[in-house]
Each structure stands twice: as structure tokens, then as C-alpha cells.
C-alpha atoms as a PDB file:
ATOM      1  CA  UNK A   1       0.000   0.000   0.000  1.00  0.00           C
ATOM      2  CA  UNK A   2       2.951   2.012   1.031  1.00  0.00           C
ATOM      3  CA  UNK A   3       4.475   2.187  -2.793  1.00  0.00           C
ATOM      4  CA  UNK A   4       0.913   2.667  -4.348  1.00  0.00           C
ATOM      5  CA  UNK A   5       0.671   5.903  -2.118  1.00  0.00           C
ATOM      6  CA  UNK A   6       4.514   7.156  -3.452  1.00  0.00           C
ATOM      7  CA  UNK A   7       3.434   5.941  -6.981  1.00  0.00           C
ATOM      8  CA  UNK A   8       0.429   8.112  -6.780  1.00  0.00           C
ATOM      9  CA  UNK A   9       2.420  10.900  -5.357  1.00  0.00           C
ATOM     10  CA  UNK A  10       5.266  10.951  -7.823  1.00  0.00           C
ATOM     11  CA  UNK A  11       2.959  10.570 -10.326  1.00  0.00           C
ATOM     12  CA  UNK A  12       0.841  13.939  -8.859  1.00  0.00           C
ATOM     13  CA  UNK A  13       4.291  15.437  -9.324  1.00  0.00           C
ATOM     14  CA  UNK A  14       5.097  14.737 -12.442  1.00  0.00           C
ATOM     15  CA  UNK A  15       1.940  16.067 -13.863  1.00  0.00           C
ATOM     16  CA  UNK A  16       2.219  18.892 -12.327  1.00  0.00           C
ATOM     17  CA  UNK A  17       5.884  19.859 -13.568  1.00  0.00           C
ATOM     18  CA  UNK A  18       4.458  19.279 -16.947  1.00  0.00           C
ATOM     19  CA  UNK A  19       1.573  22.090 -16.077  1.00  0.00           C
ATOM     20  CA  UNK A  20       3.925  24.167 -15.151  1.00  0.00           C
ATOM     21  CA  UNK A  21       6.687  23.757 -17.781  1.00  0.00           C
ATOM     22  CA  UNK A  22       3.912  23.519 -20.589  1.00  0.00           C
ATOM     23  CA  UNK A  23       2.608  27.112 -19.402  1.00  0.00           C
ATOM     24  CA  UNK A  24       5.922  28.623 -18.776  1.00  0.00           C
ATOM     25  CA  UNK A  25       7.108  27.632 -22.347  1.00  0.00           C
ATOM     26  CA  UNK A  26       3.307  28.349 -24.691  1.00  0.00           C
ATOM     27  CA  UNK A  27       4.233  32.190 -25.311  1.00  0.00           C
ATOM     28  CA  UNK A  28       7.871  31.597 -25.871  1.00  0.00           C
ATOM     29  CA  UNK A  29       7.919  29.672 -28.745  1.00  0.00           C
ATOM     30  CA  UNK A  30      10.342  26.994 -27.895  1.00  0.00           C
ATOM     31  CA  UNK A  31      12.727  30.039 -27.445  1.00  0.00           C
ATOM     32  CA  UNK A  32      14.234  29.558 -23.597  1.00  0.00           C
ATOM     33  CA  UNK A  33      15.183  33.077 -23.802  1.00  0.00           C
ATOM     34  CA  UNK A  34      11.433  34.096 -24.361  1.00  0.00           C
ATOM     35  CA  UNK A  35      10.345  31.798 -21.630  1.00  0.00           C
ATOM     36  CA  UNK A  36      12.772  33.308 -18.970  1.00  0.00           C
ATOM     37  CA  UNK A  37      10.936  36.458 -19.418  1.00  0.00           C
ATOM     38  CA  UNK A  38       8.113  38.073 -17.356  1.00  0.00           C
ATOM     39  CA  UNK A  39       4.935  38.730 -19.967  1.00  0.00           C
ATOM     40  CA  UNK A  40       3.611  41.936 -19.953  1.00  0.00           C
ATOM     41  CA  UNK A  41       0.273  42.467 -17.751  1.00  0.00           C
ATOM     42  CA  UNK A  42      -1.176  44.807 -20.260  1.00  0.00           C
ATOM     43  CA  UNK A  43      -0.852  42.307 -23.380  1.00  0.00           C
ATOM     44  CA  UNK A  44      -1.894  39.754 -21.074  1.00  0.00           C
ATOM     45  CA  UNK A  45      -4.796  41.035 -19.523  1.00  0.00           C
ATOM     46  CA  UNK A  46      -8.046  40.588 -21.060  1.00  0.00           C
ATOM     47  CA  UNK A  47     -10.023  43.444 -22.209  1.00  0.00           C
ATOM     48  CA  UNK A  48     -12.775  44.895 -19.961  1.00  0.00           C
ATOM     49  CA  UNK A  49     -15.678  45.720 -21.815  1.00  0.00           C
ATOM     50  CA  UNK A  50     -16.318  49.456 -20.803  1.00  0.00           C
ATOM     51  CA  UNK A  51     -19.978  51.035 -21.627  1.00  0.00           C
ATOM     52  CA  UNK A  52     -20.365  53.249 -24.368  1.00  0.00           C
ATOM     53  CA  UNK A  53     -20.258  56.487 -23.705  1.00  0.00           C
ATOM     54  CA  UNK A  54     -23.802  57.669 -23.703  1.00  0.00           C
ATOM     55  CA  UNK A  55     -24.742  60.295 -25.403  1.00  0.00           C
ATOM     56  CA  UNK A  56     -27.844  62.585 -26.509  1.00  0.00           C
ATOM     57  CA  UNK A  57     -30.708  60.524 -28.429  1.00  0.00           C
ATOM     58  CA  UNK A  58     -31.264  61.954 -31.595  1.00  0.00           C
ATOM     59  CA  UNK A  59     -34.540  63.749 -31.739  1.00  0.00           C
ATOM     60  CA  UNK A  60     -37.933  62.145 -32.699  1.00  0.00           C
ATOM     61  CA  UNK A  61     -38.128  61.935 -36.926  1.00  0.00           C
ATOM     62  CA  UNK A  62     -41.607  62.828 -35.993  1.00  0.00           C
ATOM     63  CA  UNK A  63     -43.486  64.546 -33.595  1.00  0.00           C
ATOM     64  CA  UNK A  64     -46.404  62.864 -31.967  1.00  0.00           C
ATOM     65  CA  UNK A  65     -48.765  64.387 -31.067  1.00  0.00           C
ATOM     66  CA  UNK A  66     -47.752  67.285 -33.838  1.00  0.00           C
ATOM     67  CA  UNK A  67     -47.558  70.081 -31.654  1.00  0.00           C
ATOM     68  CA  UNK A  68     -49.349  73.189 -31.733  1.00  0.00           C
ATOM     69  CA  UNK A  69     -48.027  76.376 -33.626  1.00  0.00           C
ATOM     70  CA  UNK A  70     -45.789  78.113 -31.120  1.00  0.00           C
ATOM     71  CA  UNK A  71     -45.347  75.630 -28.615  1.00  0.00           C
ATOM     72  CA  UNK A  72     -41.801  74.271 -26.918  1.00  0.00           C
ATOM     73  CA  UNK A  73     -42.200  71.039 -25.217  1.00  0.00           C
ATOM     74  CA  UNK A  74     -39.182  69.782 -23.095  1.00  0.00           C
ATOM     75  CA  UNK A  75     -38.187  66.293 -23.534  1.00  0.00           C
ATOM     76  CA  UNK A  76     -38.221  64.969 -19.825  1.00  0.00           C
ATOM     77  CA  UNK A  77     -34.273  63.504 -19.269  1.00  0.00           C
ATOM     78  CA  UNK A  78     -32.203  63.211 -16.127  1.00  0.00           C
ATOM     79  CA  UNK A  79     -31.568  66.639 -15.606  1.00  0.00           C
ATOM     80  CA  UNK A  80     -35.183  67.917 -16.259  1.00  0.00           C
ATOM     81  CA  UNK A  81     -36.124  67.103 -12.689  1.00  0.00           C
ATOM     82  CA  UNK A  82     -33.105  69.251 -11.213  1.00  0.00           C
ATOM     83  CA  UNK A  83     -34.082  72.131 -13.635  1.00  0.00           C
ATOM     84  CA  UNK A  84     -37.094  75.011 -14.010  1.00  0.00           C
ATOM     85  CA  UNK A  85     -37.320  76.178 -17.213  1.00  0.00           C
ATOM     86  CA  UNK A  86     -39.478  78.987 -17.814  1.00  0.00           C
ATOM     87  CA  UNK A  87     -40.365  81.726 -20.701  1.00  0.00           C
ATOM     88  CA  UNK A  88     -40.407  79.250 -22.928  1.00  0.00           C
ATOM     89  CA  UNK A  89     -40.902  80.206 -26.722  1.00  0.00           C
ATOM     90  CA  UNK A  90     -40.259  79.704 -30.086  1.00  0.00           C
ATOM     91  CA  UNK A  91     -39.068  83.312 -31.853  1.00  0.00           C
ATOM     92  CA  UNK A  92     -38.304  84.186 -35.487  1.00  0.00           C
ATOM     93  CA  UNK A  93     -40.481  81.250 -36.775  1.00  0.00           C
ATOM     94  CA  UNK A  94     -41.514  82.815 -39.752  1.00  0.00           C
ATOM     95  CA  UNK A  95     -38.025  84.285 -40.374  1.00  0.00           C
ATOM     96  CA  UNK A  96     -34.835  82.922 -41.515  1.00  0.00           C
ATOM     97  CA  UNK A  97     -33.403  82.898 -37.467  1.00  0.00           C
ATOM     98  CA  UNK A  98     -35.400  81.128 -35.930  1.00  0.00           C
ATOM     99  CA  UNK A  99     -34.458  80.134 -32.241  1.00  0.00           C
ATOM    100  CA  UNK A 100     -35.977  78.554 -28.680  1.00  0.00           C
ATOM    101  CA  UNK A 101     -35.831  81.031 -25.557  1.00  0.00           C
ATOM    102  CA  UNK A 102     -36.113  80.827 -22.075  1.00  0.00           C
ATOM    103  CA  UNK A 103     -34.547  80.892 -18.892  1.00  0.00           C
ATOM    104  CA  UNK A 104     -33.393  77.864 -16.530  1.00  0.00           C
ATOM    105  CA  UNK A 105     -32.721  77.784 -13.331  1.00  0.00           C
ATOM    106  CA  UNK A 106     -30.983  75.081 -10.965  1.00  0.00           C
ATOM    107  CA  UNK A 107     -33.241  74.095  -7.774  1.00  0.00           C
ATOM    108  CA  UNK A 108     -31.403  71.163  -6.333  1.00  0.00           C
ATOM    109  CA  UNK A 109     -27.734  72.910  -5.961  1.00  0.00           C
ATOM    110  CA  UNK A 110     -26.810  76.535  -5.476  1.00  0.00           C
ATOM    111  CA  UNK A 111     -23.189  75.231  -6.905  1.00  0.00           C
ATOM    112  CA  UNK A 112     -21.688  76.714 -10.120  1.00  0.00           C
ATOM    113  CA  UNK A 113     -22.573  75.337 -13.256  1.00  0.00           C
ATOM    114  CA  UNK A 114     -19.358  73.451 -15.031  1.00  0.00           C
ATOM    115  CA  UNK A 115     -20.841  72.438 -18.055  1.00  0.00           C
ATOM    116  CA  UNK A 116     -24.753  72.941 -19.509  1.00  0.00           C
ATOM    117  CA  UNK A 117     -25.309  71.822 -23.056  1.00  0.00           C
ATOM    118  CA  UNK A 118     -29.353  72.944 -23.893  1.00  0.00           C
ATOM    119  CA  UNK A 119     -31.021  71.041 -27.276  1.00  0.00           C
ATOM    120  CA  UNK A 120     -33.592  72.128 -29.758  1.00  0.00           C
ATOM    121  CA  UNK A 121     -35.117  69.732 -32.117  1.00  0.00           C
ATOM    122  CA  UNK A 122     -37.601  71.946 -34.567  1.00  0.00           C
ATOM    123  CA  UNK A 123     -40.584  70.699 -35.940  1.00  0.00           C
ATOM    124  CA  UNK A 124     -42.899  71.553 -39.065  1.00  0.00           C
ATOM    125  CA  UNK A 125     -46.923  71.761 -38.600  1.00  0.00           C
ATOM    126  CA  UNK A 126     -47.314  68.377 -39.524  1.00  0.00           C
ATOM    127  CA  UNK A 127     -44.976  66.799 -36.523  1.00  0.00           C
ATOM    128  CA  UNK A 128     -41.690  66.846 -39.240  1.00  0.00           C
ATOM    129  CA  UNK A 129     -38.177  66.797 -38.040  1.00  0.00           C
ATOM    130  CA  UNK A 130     -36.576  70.388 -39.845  1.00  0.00           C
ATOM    131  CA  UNK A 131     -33.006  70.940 -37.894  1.00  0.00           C
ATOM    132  CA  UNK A 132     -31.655  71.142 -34.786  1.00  0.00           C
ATOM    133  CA  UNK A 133     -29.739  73.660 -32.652  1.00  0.00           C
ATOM    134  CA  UNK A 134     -27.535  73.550 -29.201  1.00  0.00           C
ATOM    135  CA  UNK A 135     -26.716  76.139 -26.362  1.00  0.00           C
ATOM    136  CA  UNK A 136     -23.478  75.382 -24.396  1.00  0.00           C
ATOM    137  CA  UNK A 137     -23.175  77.332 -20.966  1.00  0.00           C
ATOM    138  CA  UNK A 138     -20.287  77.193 -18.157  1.00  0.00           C
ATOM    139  CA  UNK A 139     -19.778  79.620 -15.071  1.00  0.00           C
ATOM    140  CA  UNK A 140     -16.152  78.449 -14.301  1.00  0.00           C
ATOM    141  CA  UNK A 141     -13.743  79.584 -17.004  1.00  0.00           C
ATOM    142  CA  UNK A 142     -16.301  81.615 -18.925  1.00  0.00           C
ATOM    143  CA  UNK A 143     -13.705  83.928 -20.570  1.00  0.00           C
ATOM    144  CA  UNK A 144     -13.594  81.732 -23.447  1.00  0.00           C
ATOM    145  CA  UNK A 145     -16.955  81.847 -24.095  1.00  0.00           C
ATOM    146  CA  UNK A 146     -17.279  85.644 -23.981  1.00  0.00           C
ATOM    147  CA  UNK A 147     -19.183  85.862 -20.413  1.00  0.00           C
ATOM    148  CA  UNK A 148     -18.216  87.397 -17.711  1.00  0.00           C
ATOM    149  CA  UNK A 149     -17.134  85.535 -14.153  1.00  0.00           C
ATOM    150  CA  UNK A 150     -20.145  85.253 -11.751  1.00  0.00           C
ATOM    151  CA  UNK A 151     -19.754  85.639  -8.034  1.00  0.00           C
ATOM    152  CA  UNK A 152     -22.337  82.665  -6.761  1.00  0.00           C
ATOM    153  CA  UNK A 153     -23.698  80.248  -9.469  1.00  0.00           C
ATOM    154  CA  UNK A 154     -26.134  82.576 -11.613  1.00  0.00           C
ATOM    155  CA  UNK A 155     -27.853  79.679 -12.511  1.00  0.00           C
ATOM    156  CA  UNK A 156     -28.896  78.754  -9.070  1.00  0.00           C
ATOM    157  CA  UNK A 157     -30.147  82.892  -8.355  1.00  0.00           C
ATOM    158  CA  UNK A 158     -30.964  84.528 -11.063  1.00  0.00           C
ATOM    159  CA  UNK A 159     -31.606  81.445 -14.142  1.00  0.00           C
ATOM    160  CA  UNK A 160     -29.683  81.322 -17.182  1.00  0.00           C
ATOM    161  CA  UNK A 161     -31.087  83.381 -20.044  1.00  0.00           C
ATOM    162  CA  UNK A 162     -30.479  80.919 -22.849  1.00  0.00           C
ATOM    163  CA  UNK A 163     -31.224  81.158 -26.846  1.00  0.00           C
ATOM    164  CA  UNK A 164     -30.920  78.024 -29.161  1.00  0.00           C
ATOM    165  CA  UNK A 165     -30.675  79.172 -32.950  1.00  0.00           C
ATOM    166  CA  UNK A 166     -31.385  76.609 -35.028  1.00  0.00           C
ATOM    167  CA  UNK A 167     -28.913  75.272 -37.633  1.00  0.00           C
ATOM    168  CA  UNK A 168     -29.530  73.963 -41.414  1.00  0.00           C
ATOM    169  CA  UNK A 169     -32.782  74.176 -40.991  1.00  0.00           C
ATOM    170  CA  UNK A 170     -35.223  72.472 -44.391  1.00  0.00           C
ATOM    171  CA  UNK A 171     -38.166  74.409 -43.584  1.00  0.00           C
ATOM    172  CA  UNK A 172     -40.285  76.739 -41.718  1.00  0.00           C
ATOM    173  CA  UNK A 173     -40.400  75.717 -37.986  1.00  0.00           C
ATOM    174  CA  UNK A 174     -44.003  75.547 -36.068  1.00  0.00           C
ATOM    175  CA  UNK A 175     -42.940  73.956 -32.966  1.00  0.00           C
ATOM    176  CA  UNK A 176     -39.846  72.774 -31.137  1.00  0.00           C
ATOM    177  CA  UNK A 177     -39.154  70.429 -28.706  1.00  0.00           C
ATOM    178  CA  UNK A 178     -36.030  71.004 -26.055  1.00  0.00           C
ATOM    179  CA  UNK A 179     -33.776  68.879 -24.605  1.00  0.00           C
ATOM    180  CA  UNK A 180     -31.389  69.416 -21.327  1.00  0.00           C
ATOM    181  CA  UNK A 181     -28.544  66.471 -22.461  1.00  0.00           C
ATOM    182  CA  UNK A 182     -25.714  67.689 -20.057  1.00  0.00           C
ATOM    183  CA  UNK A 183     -26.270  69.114 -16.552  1.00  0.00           C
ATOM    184  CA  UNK A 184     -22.807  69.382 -13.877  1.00  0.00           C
ATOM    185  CA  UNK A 185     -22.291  71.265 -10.962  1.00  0.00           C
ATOM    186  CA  UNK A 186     -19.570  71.294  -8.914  1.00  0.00           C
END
């Protein structure tokens, strides 16, 4: 029984010098030289599969219901419920400028704004998708944009007084329908 159990055992050794040696030596190549040296983590590694980066949806082809002449609807999205947006309206309609106007205001943080990106999707009277248009707005940094540094976050006091042009439109807007894609405060 004795030589059965030190069979079994050298045996269980042997295999497992052969595990070992076998995965040592399968990126070398049957070089030695290759096998003596430590593979790199990151080639090694697997890849993690990350999320996409989300992003905007594009706006509705169609608008349904088609929306009344005038009217701004905003899209509900995760930063609507952190938002007012009031004054809403649609101006220039019947002219070659046409934009959406307003004014929103943060009520769930009195921080400063670090980036606010406002969309508008216009619409014809039938419910059509014409163009878009986007309004970008930051309190930190603002020199590049042209504003002026606030003292407090003038979107938490006063609102931001926003305008979104629209851009290539192919027709005469009747309605638009806004969208708040980016929202962060300090």
C-alpha cells in the first residue's frame, strides 16, 4: 500500500511539472530566452468591456402628437427634474433665425454650473423633423466663451437666459421640442 501511495504521489508530481513547464514555455515559442521572461500584464490582460459612452438621443423623426403652432415642449431627461425652465418660446419662426428662448434655473444645488449643453429639435406643422440647434453654458472659465465671471452660481439665483438658434434648418419651424442632455455642478 505504502508504494501505491509514493506511486500516486510521484505521479501527482510529475503532472504537475508538466503544467507548469507547458505554461511557462506556450508564449515563448520553444525560445528559452522568451520563456525566462516576465509577460507583460497589459498584453496579457483581457479586455474589460467598458460602456459606451452615452450620449444625446437623436430627436424624434416625428413629432407625436404634432404640436401646436408656437409651442416648446421639453423632452423629460435626467436633468429635467433638477431644472425650471421657464419663458419658454419659439421666436423668429416665420423668419430665416429662428431660435428657442427661455430661462433655466438650478433648484437642487446653489453650486456653479461646469458644463450645460441645452437642445432644440424643430418641428414643421405636420410633426416633421426640420433641424436642430444647441446652447453650451459654463460659469467656471467663462472667458472663453465671452461671459463674464459670476460671483455665486447665476444659474442657481438669477436662471440662465439661454437662446438656441437653429442650424440647417429644411423648412419653416411651427414647434420645437427642447432637450437638457448635459447638466454638472460642482
Amino acid at each position: 500500500m505504502r508504494h501505491l501511495t509514493r506511486g500516486g504521489t510521484a505521479v501527482a508530481l510529475a503532472v504537475a511539472a508538466l503544467v507548469l513547464t507547458a505554461g511557462c514555455d506556450s508564449g515563448s515559442g520553444g525560445d528559452p530566452a522568451a520563456a525566462k521572461t516576465a509577460p507583460d500584464p497589459a498584453a496579457t490582460a483581457s479586455a474589460v468591456a467598458l460602456p459606451a459612452p452615452r450620449s444625446a438621443p437623436e430627436p424624434a423623426a416625428t413629432l407625436t402628437p404634432a404640436a401646436r403652432a408656437g409651442e416648446v415642449r421639453v423632452e423629460p431627461g435626467p436633468f429635467t427634474d433638477r431644472v425650471t425652465i421657464t419663458g419658454l418660446k419659439l421666436t423668429g419662426a416665420s423668419s430665416t433665425a429662428p431660435a428657442v428662448t427661455g430661462k433655466l434655473k438650478i433648484t437642487t444645488d446653489v453650486s456653479h454650473v461646469l458644463a450645460l449643453e441645452l437642445r432644440a429639435a424643430y418641428y414643421d406643422s405636420a410633426g416633421r423633423l426640420l433641424g436642430t440647434g444647441e446652447f453650451e453654458y459654463q460659469e467656471e472659465g467663462e472667458d472663453a466663451h465671452g461671459h463674464a465671471v459670476h460671483e455665486g452660481s447665476e444659474a442657481a439665483t438669477g436662471g440662465i437666459a439661454f437662446t438656441v438658434p437653429a442650424k440647417k434648418l429644411t423648412g419653416t419651424p411651427a414647434a420645437a421640442v427642447l432637450s437638457v442632455p448635459v447638466l454638472v455642478n460642482e
